[in-house]
C-alpha atoms as a PDB file:
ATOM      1  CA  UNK A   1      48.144 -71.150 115.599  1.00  0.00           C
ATOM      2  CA  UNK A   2      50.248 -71.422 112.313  1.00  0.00           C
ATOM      3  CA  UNK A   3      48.682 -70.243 109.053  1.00  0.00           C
ATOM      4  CA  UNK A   4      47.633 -73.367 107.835  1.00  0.00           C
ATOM      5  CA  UNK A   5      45.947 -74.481 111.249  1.00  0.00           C
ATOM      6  CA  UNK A   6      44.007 -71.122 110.860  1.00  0.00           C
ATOM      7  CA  UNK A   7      43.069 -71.814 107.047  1.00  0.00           C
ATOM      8  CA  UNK A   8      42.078 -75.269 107.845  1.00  0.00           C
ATOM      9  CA  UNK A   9      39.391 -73.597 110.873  1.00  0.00           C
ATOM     10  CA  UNK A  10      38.017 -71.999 107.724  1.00  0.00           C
ATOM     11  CA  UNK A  11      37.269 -74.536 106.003  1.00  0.00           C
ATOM     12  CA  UNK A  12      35.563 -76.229 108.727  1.00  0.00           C
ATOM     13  CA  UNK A  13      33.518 -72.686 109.117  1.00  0.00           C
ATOM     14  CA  UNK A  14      32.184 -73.221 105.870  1.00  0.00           C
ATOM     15  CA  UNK A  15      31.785 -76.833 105.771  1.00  0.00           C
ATOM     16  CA  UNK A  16      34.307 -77.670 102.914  1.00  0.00           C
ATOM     17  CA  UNK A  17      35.366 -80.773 104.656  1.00  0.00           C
ATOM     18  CA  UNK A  18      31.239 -81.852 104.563  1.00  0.00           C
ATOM     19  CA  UNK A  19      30.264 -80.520 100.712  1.00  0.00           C
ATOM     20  CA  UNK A  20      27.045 -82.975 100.822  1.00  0.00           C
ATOM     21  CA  UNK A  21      25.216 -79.773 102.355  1.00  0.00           C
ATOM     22  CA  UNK A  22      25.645 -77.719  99.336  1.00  0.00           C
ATOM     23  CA  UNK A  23      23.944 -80.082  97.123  1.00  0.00           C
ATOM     24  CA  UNK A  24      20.675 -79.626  98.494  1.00  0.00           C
ATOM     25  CA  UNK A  25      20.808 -75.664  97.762  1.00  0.00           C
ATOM     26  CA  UNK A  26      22.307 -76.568  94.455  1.00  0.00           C
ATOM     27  CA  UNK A  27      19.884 -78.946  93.427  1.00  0.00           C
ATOM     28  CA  UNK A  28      17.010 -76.516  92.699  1.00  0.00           C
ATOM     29  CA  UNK A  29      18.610 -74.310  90.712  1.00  0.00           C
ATOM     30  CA  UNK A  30      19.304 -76.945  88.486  1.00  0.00           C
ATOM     31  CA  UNK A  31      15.967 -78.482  88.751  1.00  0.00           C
ATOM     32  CA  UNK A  32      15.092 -74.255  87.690  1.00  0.00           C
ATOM     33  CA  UNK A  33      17.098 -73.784  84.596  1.00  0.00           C
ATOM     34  CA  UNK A  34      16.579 -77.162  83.058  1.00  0.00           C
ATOM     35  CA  UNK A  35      13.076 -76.358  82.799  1.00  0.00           C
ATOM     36  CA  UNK A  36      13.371 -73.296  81.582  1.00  0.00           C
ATOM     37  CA  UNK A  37      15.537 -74.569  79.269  1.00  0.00           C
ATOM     38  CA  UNK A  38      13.465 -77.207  78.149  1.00  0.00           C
ATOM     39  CA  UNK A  39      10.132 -75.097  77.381  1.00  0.00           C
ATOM     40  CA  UNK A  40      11.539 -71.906  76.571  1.00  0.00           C
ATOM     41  CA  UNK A  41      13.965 -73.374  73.904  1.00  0.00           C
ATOM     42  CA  UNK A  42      17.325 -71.955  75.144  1.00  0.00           C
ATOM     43  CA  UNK A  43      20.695 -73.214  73.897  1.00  0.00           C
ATOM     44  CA  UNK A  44      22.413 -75.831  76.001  1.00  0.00           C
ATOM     45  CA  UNK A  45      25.278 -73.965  76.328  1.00  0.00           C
ATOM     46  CA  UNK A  46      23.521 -71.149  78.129  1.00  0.00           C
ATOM     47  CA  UNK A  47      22.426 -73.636  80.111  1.00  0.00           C
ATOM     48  CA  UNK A  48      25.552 -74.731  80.937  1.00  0.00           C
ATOM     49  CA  UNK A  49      26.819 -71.874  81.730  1.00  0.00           C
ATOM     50  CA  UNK A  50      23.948 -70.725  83.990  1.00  0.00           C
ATOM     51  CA  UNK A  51      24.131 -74.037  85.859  1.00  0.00           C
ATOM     52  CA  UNK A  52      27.989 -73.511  86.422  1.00  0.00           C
ATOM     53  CA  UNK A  53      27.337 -69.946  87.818  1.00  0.00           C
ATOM     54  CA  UNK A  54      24.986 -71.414  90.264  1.00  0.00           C
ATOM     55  CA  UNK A  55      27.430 -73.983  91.143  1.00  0.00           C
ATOM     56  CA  UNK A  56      29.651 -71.201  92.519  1.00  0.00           C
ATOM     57  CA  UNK A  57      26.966 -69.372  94.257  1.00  0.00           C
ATOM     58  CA  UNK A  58      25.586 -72.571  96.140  1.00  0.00           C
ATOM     59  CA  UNK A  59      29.258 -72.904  97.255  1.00  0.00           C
ATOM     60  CA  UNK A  60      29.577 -69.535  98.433  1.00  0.00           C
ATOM     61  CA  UNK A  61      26.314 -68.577  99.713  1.00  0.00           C
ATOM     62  CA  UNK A  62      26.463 -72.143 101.728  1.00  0.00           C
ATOM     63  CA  UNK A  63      29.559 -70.823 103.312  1.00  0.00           C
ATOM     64  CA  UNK A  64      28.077 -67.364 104.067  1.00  0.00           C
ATOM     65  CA  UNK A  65      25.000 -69.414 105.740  1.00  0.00           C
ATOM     66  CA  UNK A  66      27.110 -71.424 107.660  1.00  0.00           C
ATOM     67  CA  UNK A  67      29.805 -68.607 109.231  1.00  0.00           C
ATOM     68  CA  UNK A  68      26.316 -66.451 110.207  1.00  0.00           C
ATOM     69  CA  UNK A  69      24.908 -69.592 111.656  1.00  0.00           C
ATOM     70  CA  UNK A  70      27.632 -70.207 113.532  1.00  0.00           C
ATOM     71  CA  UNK A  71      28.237 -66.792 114.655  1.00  0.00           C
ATOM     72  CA  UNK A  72      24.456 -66.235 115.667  1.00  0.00           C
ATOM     73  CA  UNK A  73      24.692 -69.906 117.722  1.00  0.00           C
ATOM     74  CA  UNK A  74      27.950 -69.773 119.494  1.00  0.00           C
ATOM     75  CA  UNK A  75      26.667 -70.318 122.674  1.00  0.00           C
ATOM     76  CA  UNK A  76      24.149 -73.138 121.807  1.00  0.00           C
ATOM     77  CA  UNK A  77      27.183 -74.543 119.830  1.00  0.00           C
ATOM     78  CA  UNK A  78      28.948 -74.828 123.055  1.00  0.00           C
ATOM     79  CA  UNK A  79      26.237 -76.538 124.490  1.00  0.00           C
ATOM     80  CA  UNK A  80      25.852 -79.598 122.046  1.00  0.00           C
ATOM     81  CA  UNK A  81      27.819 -82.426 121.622  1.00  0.00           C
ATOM     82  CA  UNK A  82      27.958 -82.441 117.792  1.00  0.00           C
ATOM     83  CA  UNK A  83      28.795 -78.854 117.420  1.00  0.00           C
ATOM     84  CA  UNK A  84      30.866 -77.793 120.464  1.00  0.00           C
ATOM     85  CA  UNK A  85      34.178 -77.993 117.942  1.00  0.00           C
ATOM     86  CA  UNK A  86      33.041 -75.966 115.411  1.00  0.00           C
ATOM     87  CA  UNK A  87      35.810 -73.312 114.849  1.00  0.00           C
ATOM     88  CA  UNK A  88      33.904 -70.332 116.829  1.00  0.00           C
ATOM     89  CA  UNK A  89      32.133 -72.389 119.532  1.00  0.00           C
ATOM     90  CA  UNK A  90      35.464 -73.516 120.727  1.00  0.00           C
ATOM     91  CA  UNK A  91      37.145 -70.343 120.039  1.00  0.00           C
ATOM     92  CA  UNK A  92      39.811 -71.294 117.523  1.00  0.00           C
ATOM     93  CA  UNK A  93      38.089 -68.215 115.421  1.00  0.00           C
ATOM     94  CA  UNK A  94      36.939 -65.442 117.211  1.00  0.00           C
ATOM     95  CA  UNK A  95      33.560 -63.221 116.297  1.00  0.00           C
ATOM     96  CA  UNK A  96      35.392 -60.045 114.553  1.00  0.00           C
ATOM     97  CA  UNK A  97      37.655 -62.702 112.764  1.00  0.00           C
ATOM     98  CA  UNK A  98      34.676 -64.430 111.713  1.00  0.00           C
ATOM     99  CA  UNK A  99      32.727 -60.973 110.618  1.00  0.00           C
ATOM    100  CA  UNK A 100      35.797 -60.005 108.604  1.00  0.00           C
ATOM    101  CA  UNK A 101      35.914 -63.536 106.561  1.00  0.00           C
ATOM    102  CA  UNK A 102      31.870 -63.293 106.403  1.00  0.00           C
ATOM    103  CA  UNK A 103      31.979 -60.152 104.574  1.00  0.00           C
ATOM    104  CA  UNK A 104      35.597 -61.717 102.140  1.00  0.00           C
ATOM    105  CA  UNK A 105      32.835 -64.228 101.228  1.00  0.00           C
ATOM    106  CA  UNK A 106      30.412 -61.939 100.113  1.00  0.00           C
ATOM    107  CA  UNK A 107      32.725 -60.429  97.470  1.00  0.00           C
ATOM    108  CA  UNK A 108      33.081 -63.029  95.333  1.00  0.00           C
ATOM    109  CA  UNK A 109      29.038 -64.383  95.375  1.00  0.00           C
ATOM    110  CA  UNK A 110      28.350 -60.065  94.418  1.00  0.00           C
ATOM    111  CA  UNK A 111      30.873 -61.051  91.597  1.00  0.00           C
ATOM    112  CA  UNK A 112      29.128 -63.907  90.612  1.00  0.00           C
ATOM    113  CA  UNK A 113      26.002 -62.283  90.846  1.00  0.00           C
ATOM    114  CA  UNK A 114      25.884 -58.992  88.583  1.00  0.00           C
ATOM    115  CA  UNK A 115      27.044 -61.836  85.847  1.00  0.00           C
ATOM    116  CA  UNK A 116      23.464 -62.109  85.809  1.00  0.00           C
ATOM    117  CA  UNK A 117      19.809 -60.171  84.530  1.00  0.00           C
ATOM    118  CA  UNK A 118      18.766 -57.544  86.043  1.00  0.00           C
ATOM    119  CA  UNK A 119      15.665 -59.434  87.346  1.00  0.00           C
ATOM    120  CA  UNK A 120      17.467 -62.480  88.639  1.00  0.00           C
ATOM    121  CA  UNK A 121      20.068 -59.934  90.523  1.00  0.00           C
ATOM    122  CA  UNK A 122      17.498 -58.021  92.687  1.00  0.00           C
ATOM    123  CA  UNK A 123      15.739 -61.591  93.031  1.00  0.00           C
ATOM    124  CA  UNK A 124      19.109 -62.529  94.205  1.00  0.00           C
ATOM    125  CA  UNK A 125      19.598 -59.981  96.601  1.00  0.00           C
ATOM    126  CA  UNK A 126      16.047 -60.476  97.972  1.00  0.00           C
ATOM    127  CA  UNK A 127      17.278 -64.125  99.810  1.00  0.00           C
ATOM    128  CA  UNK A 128      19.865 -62.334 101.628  1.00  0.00           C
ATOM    129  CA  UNK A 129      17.521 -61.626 104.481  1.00  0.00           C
ATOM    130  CA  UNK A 130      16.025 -64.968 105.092  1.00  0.00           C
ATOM    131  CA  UNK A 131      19.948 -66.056 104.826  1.00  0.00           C
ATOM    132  CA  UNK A 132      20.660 -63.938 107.985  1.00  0.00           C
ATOM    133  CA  UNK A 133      17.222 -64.476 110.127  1.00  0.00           C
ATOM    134  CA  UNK A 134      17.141 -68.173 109.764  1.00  0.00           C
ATOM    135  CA  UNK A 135      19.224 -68.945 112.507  1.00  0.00           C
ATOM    136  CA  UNK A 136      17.470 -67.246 115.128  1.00  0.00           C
ATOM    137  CA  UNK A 137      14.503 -68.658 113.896  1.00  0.00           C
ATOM    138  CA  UNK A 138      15.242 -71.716 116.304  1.00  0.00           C
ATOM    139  CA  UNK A 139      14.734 -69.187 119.252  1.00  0.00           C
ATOM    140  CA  UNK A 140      11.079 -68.418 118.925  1.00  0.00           C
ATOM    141  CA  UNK A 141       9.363 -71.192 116.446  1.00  0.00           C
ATOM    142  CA  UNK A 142       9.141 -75.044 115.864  1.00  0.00           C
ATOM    143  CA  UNK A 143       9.603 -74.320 112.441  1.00  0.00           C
ATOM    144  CA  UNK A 144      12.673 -73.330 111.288  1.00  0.00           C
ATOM    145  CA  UNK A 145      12.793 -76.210 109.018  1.00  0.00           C
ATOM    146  CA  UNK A 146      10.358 -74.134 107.057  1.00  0.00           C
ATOM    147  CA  UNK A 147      12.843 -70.771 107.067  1.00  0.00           C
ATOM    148  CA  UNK A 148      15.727 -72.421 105.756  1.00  0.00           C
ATOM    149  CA  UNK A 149      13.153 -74.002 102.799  1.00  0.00           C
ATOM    150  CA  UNK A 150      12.665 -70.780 102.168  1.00  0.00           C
ATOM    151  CA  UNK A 151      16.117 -69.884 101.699  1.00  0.00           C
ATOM    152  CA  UNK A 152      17.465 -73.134 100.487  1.00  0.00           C
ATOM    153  CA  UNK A 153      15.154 -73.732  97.613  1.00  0.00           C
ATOM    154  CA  UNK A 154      15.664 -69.870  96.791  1.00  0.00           C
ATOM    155  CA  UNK A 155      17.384 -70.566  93.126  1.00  0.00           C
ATOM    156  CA  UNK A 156      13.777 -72.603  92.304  1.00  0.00           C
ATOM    157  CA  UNK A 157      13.152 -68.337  91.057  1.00  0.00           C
ATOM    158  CA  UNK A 158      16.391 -67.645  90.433  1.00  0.00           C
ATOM    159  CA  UNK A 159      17.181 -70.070  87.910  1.00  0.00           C
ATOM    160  CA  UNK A 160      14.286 -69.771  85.958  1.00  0.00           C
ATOM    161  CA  UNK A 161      14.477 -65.973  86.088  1.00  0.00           C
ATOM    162  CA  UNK A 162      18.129 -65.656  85.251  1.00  0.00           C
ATOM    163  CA  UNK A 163      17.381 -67.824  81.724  1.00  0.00           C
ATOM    164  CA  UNK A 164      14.318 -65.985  80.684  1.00  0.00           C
ATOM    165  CA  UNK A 165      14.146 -62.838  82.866  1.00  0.00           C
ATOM    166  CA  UNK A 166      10.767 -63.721  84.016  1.00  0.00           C
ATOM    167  CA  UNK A 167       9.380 -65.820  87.199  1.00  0.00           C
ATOM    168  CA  UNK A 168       6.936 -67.771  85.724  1.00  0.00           C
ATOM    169  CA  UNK A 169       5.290 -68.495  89.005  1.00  0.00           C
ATOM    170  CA  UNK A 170       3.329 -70.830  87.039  1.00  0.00           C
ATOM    171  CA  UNK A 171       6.162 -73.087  86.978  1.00  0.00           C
ATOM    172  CA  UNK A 172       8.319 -71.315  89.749  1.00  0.00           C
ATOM    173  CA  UNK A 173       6.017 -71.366  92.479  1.00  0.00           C
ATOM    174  CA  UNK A 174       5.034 -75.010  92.730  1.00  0.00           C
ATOM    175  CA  UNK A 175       8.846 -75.940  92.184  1.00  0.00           C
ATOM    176  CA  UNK A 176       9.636 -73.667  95.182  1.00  0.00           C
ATOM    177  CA  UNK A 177       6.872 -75.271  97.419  1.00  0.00           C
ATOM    178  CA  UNK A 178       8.240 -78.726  96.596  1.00  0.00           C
ATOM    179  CA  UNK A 179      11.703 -77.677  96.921  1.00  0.00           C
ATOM    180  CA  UNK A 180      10.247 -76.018 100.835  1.00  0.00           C
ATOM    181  CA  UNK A 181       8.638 -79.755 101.509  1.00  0.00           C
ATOM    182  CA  UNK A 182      11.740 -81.691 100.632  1.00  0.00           C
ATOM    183  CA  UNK A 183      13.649 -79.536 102.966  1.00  0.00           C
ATOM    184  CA  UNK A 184      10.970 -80.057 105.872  1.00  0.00           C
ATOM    185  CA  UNK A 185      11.675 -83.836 105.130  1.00  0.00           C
ATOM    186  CA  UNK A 186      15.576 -84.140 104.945  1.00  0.00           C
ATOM    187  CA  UNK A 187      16.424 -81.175 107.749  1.00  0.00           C
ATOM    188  CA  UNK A 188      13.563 -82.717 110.460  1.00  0.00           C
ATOM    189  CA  UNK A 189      15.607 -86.341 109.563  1.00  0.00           C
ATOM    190  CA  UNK A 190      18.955 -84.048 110.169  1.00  0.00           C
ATOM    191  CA  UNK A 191      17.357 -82.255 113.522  1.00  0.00           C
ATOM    192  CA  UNK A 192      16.934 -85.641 115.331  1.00  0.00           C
ATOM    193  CA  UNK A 193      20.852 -86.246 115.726  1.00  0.00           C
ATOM    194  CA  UNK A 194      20.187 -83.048 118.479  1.00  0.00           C
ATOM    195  CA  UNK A 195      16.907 -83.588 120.149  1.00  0.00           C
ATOM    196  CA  UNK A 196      18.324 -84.894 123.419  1.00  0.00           C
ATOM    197  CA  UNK A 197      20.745 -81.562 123.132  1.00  0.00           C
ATOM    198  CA  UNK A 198      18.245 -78.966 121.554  1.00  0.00           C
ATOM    199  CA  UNK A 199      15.643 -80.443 124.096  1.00  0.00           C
ATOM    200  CA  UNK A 200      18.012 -79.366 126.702  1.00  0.00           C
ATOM    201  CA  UNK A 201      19.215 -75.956 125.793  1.00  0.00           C
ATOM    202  CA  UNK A 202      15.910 -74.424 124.602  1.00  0.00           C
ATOM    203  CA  UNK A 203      15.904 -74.759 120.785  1.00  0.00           C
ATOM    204  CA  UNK A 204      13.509 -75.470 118.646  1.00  0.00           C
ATOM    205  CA  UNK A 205      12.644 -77.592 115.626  1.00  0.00           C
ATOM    206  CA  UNK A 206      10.221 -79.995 113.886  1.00  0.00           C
ATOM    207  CA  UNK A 207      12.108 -82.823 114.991  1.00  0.00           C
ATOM    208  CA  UNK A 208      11.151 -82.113 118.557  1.00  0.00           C
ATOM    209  CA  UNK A 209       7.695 -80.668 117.667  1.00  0.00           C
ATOM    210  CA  UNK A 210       6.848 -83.904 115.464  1.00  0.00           C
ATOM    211  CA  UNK A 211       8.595 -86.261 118.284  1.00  0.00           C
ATOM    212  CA  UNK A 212       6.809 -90.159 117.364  1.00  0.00           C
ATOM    213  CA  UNK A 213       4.595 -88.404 114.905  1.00  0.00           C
ATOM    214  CA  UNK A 214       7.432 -87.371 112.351  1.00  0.00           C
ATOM    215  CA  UNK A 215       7.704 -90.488 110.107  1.00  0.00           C
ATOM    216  CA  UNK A 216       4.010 -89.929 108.991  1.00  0.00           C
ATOM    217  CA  UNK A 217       3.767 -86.482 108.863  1.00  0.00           C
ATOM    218  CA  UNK A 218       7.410 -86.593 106.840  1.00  0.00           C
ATOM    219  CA  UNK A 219       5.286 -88.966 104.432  1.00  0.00           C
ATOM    220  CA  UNK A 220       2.412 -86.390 103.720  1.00  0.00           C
ATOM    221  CA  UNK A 221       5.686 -84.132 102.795  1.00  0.00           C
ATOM    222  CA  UNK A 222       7.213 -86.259 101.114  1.00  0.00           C
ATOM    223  CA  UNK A 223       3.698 -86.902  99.349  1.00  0.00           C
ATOM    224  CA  UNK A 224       3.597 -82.950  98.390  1.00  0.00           C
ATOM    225  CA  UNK A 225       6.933 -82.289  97.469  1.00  0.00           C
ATOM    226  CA  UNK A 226       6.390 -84.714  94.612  1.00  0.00           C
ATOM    227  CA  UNK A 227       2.710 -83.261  93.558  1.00  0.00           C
ATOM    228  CA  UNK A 228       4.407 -79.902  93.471  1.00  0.00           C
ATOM    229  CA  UNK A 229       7.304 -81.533  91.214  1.00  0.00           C
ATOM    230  CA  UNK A 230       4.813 -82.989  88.880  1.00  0.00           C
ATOM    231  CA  UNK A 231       2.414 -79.641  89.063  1.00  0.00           C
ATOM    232  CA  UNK A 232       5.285 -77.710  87.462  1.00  0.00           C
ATOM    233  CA  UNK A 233       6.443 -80.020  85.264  1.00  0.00           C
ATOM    234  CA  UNK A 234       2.372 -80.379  83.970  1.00  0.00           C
ATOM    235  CA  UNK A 235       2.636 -76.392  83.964  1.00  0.00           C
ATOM    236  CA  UNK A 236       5.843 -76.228  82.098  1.00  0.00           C
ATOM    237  CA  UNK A 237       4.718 -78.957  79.472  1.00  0.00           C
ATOM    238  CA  UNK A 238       7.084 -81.820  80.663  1.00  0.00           C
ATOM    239  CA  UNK A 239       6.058 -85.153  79.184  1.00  0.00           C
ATOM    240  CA  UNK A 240       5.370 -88.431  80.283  1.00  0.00           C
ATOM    241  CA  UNK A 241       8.562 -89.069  80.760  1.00  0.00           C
ATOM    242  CA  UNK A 242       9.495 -86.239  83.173  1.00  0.00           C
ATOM    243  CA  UNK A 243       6.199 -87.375  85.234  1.00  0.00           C
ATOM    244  CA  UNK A 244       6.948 -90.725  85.319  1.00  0.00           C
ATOM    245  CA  UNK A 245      10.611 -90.653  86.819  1.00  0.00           C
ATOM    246  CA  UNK A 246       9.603 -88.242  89.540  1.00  0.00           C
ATOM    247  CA  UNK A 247       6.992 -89.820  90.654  1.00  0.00           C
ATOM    248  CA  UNK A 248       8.154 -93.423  90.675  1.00  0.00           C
ATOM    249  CA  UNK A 249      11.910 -92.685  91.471  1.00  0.00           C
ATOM    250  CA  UNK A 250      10.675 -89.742  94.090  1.00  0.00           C
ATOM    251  CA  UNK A 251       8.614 -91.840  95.364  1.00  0.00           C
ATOM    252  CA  UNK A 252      10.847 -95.299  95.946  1.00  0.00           C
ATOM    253  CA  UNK A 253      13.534 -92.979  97.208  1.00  0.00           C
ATOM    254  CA  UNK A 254      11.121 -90.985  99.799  1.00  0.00           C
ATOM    255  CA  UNK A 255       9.589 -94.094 100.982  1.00  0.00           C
ATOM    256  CA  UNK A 256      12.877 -95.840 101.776  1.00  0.00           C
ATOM    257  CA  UNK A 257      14.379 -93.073 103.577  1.00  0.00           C
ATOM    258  CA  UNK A 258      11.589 -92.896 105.716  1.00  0.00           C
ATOM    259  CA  UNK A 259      11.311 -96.996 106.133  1.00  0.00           C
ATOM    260  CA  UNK A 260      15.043 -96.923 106.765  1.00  0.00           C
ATOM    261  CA  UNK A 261      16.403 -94.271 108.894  1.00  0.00           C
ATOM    262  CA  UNK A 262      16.420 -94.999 112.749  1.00  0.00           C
ATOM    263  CA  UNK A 263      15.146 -91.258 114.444  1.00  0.00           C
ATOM    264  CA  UNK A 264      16.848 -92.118 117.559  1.00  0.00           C
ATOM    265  CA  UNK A 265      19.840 -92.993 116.223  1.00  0.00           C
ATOM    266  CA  UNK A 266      22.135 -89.829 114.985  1.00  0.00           C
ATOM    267  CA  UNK A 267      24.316 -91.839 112.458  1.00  0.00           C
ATOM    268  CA  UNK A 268      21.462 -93.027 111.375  1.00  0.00           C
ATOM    269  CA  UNK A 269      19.899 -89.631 111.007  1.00  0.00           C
ATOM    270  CA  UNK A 270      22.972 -88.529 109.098  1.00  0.00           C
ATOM    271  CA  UNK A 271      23.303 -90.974 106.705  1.00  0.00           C
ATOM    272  CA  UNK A 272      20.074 -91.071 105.433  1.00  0.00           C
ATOM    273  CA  UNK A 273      20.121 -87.100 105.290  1.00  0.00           C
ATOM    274  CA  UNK A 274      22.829 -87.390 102.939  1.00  0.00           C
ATOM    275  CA  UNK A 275      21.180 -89.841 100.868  1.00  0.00           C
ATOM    276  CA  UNK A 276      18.889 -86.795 100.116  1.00  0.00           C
ATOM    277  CA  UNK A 277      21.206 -85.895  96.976  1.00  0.00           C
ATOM    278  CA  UNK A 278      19.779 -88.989  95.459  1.00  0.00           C
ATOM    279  CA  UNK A 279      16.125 -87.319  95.171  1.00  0.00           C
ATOM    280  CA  UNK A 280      17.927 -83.777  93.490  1.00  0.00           C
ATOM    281  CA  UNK A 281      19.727 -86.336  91.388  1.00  0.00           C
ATOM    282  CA  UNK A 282      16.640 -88.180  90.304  1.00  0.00           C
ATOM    283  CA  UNK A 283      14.587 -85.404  89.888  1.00  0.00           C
ATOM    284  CA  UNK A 284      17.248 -83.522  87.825  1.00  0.00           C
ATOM    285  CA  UNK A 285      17.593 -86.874  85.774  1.00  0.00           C
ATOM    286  CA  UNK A 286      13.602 -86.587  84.976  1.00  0.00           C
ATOM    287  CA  UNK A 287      14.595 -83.393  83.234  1.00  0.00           C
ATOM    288  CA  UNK A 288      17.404 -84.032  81.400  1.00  0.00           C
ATOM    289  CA  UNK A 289      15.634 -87.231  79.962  1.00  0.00           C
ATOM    290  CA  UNK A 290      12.582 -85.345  79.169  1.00  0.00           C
ATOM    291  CA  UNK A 291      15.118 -82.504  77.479  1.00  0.00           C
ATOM    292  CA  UNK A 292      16.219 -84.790  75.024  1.00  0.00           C
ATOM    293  CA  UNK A 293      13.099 -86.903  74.114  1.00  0.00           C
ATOM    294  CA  UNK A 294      11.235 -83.096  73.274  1.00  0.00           C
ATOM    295  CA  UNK A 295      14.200 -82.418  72.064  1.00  0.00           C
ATOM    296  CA  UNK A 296      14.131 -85.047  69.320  1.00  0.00           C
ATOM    297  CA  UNK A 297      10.121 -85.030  69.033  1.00  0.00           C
ATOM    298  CA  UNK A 298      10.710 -81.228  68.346  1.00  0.00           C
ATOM    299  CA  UNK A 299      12.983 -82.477  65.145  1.00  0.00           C
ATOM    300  CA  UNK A 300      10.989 -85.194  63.881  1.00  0.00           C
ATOM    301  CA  UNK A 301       8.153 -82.887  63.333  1.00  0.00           C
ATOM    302  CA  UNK A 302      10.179 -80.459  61.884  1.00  0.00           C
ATOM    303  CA  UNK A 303      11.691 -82.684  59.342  1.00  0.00           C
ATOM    304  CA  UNK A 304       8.260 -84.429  59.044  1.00  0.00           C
ATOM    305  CA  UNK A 305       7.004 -80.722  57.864  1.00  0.00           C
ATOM    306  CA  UNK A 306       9.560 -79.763  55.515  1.00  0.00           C
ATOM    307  CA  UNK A 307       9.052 -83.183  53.790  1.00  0.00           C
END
């Protein structure tokens, strides 16, 4: 295999040529340091800085998940139509090469890292275990929708802790439930492209678990995801305006996906999971509005004052 047939396996190990997964690990750190932003009056350009810094880690960290998925599932790999090409499954990168560029990866996201508090880096550090346990979580529980929530929605601390040093977990906590709902909804929509295959080999999920019973219960988590949004954003001091746009736009977006996708059709399945970046967009679009409009409430009173 030449060098460039080797570098282009690695990019399929981490998903490059797919970068719609990273956005859903992206999106709540975003959704993290916007509000922290917004309440605990911190320059913009902290902000932006912060959110760029995340933007690398989701990257890398979303390539670190992938290579110890992959390594941890090469034999299920083999045994599933979708995934028997994946660059380990079909041996085009063996396990020891694969260990070697897992721990390259890691380099760069400890670099990233240490650029932050002291807090947010031991936070940080903290996700690495669900990171590695999640795949085998298929193995033994219908849940492991819920595991990689748990690692996924991760920077809903991190973010908030890395602009103030602080948790919060008045603010945190219900941002990292929602952030755990929204991934039962989107990855249980993903999981159905395998059922026939997972049903087969022995693995488990929600998909199978919630079989002709997922579109409702993927409405009552839909429902919570967006009472957790609008818990923190009551908790944080959001406005109207923040409340408004998550609710309605959650809402419309949630209640299509559901009304739309086809469970027993995998295209289907996929292209409705990638419609998911539209809820991280929305939701990240309630905060930015509501930014600006305390933002400029903020200054008429001040100007009102000095008058």
């Amino acid at each position: 295999m030449t060098i460039p047939e080797k570098l282009h396996q690695y990019k399929l190990l981490i998903r490059l040529d797919k970068p719609i997964g990273t956005l859903p690990l992206y999106w709540p750190c975003t959704w993290s340091i916007l509000m922290a932003t917004t309440s605990q009056g911190i320059p913009v350009l902290n902000c932006v800085y912060m959110m760029g810094l995340f933007g690398v880690v989701a990257v890398i960290m979303r390539g670190v998940g992938c290579t110890i998925n992959d390594m941890w599932d090469v034999e299920f790999d083999k045994k599933v139509e979708r995934t028997l090409s994946r660059p380990i499954a079909s041996g085009k990168i063996s396990m020891q090469e694969s260990l070697v560029f897992l721990g390259l990866r890691l380099f760069p996201g400890l670099a990233v890292l240490v650029q932050l508090n002291t807090p947010a880096i031991i936070l940080g550090a903290c996700s690495l275990g669900i990171v590695v346990i999640y795949p085998l979580m298929k193995r033994f529980t219908y849940w492991p929708q819920a595991v990689l929530g748990l690692a996924f929605n991760w920077g809903a601390l991190s973010g908030w802790t890395a602009m103030t040093g602080t948790l919060e977990l008045e603010v945190t906590g219900p941002l990292y439930a929602a952030g755990i709902y929204w991934t039962l909804v989107y990855d249980t929509i993903y999981g159905h492209q395998d059922k026939k295959d997972d049903m087969a080999i022995g693995v488990k999920s929600t998909s199978l678990l919630f079989a002709d019973n997922t579109k409702p219960i993927l409405a009552t988590f839909s429902a919570l995801t967006l009472s957790m949004l609008l818990l923190s954003g009551y908790n944080n001091g959001n406005s109207a305006i923040y409340h408004t746009i998550v609710a309605l736009g959650g809402s419309i977006h949630l209640a299509w996906q559901l009304y739309a996708v086809d469970l027993n059709s995998p295209s289907s399945c996929w292209r409705i999971y990638k419609t998911n970046t539209w809820l991280g967009a929305i939701i990240l679009t309630a905060i930015v509005a509501d930014y600006f409009y305390l933002k400029s409430k903020n200054e008429k009173i001040i100007r009102n004052e000095s008058q």
